[in-house]
C-alpha atoms as a PDB file:
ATOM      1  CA  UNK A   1       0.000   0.000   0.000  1.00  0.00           C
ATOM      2  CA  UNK A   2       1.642   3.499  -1.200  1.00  0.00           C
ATOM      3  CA  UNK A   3      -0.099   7.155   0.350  1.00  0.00           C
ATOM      4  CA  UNK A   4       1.312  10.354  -0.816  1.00  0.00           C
ATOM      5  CA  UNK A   5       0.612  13.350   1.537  1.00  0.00           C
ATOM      6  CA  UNK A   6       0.250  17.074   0.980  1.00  0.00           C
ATOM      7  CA  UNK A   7       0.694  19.065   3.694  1.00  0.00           C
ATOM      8  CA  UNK A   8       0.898  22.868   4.678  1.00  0.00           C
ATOM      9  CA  UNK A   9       0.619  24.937   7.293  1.00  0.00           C
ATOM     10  CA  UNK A  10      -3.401  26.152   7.875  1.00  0.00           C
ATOM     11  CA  UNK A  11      -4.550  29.159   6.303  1.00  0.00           C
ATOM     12  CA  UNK A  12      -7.850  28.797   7.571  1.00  0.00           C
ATOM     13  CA  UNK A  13      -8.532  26.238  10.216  1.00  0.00           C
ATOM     14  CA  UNK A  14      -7.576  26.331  13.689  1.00  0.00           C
ATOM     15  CA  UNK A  15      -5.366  24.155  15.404  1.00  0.00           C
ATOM     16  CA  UNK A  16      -6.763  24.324  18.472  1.00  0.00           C
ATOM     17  CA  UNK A  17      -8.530  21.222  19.838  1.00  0.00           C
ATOM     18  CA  UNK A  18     -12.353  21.793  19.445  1.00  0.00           C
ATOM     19  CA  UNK A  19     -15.697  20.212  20.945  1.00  0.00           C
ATOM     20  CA  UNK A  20     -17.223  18.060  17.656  1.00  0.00           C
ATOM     21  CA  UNK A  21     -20.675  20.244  16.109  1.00  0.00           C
ATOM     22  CA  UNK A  22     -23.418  17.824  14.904  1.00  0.00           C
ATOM     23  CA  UNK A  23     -24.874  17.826  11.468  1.00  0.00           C
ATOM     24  CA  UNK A  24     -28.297  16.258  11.819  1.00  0.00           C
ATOM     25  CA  UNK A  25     -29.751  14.837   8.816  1.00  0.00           C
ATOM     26  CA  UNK A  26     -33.366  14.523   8.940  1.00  0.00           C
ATOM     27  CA  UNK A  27     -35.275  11.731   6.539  1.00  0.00           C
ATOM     28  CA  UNK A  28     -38.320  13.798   5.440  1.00  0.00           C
ATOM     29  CA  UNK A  29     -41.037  13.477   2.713  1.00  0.00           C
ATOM     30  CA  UNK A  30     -43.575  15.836   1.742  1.00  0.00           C
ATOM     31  CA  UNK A  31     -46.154  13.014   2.632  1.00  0.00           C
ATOM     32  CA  UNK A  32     -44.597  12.050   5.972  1.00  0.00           C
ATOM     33  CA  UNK A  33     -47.390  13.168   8.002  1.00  0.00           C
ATOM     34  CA  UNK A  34     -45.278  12.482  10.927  1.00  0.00           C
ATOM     35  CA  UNK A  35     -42.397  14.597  10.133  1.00  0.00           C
ATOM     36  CA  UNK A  36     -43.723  18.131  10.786  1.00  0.00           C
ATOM     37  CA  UNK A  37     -43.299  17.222  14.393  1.00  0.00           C
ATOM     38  CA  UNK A  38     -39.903  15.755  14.044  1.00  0.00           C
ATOM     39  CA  UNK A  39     -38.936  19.013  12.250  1.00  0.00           C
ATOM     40  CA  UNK A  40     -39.920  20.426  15.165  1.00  0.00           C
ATOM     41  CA  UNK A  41     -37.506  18.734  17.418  1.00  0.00           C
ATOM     42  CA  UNK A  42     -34.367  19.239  14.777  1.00  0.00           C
ATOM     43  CA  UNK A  43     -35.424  23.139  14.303  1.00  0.00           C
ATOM     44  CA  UNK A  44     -35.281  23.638  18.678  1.00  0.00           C
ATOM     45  CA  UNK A  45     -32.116  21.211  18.751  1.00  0.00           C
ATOM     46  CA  UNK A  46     -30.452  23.982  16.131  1.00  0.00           C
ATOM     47  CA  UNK A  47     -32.088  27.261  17.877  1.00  0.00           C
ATOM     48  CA  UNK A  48     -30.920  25.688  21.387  1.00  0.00           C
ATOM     49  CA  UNK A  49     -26.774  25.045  19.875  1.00  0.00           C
ATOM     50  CA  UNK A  50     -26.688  27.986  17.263  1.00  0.00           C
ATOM     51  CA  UNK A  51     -23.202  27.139  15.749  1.00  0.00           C
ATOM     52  CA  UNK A  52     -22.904  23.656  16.681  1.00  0.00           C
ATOM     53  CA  UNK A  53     -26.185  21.522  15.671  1.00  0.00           C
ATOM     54  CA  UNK A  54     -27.037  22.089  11.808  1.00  0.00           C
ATOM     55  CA  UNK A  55     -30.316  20.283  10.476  1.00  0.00           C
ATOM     56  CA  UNK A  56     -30.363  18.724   6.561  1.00  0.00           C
ATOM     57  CA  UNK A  57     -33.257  17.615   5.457  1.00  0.00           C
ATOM     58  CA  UNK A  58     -33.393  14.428   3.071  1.00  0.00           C
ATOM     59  CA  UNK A  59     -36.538  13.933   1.513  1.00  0.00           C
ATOM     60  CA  UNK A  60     -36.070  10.449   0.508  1.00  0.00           C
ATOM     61  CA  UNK A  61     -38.307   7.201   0.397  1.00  0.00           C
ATOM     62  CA  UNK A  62     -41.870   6.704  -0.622  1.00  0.00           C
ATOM     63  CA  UNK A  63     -42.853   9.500   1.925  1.00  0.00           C
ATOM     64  CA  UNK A  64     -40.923  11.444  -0.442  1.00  0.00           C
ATOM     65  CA  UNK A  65     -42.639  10.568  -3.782  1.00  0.00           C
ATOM     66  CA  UNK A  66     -44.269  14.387  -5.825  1.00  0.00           C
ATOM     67  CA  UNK A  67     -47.834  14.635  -6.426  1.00  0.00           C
ATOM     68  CA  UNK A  68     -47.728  15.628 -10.154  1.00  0.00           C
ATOM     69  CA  UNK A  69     -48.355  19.114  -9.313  1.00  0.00           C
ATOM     70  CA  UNK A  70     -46.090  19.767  -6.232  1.00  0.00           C
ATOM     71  CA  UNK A  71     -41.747  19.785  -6.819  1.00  0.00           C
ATOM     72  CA  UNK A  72     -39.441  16.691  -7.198  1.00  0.00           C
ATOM     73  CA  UNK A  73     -37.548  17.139  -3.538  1.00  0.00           C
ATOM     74  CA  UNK A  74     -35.340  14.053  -3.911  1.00  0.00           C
ATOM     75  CA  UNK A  75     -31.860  13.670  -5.503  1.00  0.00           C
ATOM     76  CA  UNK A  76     -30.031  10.071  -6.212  1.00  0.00           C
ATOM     77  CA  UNK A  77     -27.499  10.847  -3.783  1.00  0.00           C
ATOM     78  CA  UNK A  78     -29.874  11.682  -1.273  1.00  0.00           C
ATOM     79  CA  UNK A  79     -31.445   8.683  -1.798  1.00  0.00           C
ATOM     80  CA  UNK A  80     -28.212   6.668  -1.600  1.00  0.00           C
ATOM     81  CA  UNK A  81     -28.018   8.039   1.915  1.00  0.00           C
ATOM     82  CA  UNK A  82     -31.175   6.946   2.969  1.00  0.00           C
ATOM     83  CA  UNK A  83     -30.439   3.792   1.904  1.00  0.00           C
ATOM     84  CA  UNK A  84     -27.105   3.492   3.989  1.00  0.00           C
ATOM     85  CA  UNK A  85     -28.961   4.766   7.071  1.00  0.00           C
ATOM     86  CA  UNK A  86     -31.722   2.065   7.353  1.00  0.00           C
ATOM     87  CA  UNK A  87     -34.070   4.471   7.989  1.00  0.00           C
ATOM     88  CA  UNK A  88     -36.400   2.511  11.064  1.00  0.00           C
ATOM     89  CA  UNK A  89     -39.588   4.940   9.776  1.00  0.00           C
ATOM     90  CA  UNK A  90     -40.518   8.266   9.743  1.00  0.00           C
ATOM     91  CA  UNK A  91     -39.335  10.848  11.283  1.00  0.00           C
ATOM     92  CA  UNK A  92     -35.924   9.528  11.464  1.00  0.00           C
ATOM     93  CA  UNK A  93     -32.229  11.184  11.430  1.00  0.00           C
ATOM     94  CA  UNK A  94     -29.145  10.384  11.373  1.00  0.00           C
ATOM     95  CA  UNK A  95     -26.133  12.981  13.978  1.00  0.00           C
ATOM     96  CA  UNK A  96     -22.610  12.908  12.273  1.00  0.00           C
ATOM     97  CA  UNK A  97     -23.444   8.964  10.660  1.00  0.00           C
ATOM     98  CA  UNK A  98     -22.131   8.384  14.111  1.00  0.00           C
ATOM     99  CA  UNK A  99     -24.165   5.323  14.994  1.00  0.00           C
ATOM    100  CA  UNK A 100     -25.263   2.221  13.284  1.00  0.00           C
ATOM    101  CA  UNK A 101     -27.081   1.558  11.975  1.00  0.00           C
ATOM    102  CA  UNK A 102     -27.115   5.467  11.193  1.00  0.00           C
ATOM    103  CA  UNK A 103     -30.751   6.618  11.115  1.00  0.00           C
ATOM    104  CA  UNK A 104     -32.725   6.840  14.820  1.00  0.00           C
ATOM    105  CA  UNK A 105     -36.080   8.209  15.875  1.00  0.00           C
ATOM    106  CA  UNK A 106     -36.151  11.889  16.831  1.00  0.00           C
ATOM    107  CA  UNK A 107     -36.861  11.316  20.782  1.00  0.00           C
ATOM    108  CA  UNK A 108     -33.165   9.963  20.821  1.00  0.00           C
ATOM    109  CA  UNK A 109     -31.424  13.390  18.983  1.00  0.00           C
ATOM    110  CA  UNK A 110     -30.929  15.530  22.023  1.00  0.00           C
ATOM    111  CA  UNK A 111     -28.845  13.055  24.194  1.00  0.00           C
ATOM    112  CA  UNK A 112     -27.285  11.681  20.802  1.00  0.00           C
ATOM    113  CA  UNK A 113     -26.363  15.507  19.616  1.00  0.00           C
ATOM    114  CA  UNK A 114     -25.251  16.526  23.200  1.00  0.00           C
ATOM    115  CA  UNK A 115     -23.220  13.547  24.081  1.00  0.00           C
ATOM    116  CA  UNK A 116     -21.057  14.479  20.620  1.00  0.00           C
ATOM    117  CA  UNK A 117     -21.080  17.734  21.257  1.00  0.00           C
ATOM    118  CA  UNK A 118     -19.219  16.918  24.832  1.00  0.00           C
ATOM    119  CA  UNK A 119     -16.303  15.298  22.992  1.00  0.00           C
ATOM    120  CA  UNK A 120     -12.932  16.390  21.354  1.00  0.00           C
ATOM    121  CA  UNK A 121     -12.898  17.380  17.553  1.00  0.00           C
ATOM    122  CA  UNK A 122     -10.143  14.834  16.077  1.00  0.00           C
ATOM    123  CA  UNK A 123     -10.069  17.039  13.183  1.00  0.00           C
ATOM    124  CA  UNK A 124     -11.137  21.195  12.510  1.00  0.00           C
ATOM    125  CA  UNK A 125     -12.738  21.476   9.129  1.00  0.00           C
ATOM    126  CA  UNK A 126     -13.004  25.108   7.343  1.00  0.00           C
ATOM    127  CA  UNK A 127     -14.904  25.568   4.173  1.00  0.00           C
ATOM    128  CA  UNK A 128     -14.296  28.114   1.818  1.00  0.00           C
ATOM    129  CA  UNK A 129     -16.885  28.607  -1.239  1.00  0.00           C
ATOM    130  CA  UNK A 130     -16.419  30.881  -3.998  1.00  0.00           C
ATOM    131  CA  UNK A 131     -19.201  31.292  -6.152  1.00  0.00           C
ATOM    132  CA  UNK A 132     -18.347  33.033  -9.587  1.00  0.00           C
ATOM    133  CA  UNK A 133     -22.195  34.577 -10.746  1.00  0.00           C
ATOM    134  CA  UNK A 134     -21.364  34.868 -14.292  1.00  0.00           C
ATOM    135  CA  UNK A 135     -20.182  31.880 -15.072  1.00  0.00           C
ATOM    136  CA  UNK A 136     -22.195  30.150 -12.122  1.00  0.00           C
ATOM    137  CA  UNK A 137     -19.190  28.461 -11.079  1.00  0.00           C
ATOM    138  CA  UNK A 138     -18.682  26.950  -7.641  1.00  0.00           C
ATOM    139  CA  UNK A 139     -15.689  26.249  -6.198  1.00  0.00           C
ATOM    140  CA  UNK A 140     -15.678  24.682  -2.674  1.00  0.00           C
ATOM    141  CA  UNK A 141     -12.037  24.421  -0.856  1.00  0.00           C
ATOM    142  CA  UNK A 142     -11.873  22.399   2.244  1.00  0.00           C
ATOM    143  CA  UNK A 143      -8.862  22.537   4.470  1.00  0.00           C
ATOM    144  CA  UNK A 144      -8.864  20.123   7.189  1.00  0.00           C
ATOM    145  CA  UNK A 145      -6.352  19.884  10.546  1.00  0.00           C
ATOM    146  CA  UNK A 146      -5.870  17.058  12.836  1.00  0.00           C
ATOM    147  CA  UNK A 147      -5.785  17.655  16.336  1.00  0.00           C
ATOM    148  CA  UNK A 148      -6.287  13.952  17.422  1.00  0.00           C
ATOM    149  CA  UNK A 149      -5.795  10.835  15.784  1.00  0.00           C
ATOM    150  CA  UNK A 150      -7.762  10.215  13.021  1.00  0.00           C
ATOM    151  CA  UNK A 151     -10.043   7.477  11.923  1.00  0.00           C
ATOM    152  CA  UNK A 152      -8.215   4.745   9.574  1.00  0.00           C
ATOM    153  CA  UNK A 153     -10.215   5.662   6.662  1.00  0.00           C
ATOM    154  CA  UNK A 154     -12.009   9.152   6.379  1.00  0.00           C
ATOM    155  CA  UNK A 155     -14.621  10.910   4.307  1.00  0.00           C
ATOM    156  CA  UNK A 156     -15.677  13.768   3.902  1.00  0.00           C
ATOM    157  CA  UNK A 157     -19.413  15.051   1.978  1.00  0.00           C
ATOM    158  CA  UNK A 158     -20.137  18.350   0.826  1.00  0.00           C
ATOM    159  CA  UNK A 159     -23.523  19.109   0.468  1.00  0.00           C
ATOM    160  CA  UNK A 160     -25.041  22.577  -1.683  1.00  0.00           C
ATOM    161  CA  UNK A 161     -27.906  22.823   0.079  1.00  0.00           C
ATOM    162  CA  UNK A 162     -31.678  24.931  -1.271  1.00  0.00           C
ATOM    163  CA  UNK A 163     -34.640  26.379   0.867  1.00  0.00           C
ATOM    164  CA  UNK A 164     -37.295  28.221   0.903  1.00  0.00           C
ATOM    165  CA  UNK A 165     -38.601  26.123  -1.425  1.00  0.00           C
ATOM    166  CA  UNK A 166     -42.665  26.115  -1.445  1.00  0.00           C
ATOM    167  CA  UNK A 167     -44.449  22.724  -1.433  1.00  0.00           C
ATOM    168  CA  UNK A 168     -47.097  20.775   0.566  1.00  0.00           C
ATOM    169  CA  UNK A 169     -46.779  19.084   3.638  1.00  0.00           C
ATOM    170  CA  UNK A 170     -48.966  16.971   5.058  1.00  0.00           C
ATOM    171  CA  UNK A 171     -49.470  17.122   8.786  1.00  0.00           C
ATOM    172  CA  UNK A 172     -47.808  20.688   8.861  1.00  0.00           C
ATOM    173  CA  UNK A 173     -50.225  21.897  11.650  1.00  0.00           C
ATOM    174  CA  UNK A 174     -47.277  21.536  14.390  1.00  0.00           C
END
């Protein structure tokens, strides 16, 4: 096995030791009449750690199928990761894929997201987008710095992510 290495010093990230942030990602679908309520949960969870909890929603899974009239909300690689996270129903979401299998019911998301928010960073992560309007050209840079040891294999996802989007939801009186 041969691994070639670039490294640098930072420009961006610290290299301080940090407490891990959370990136819950919720498994959602427009017919999900349960998942107004576990939207809920992930929208106080974010408003109660502004900084360190960040809410995705996946719509994903039959819950997730359009009515001809109303907007396609899925993507193949959102569905991918629904797949991955054996989703046990609806709503369901899954804190930093930190657990397997991945996907868990909303009432366990607070202790989940605080116990990971209680422990050391192994690595600081600092995004940098450029977005270049007249060509519509994004460029994400992603410098990472490892304050701990790392995992023996790592990944890393980045996500462009849309709202405000207008659409139906069933059971959206919550």
């Amino acid at each position: 096995l041969t691994a070639s290495l670039f490294a640098q010093e930072p420009k961006w990230v610290s290299k301080e030791v940090t407490k891990r942030n959370v990136v819950l990602e919720v498994f959602t679908g427009s017919y999900c009449v349960n998942c107004p309520a576990g939207h809920k949960v992930a929208n106080q969870l974010a408003a109660a750690n502004p900084g360190r909890l960040f809410v995705i929603n996946n719509h994903c899974g039959t819950y997730a199928n359009p009515a001809v009239s109303q907007p396609d909300l899925r993507t193949k690689e959102g569905g991918l990761i629904g797949d991955k996270a054996g989703i046990p129903g609806y709503p369901s979401g899954s804190l930093n894929r930190s657990t397997v299998p991945w996907a868990m019911y909303d009432e366990k998301w607070d202790s989940v997201a605080t116990h990971i928010m209680g422990e050391d960073s192994p690595v600081n992560i600092y995004v940098k987008p450029t977005l270049e309007y007249d060509t519509r050209k994004l460029t994400v840079e992603v410098e990472l710095y490892y304050t701990g040891i790392a995992y023996p294999v790592n990944y890393l996802t980045v996500m462009l992510l849309q709202n405000e989007i207008l659409a139906n939801q069933y059971g959206a009186e919550y």
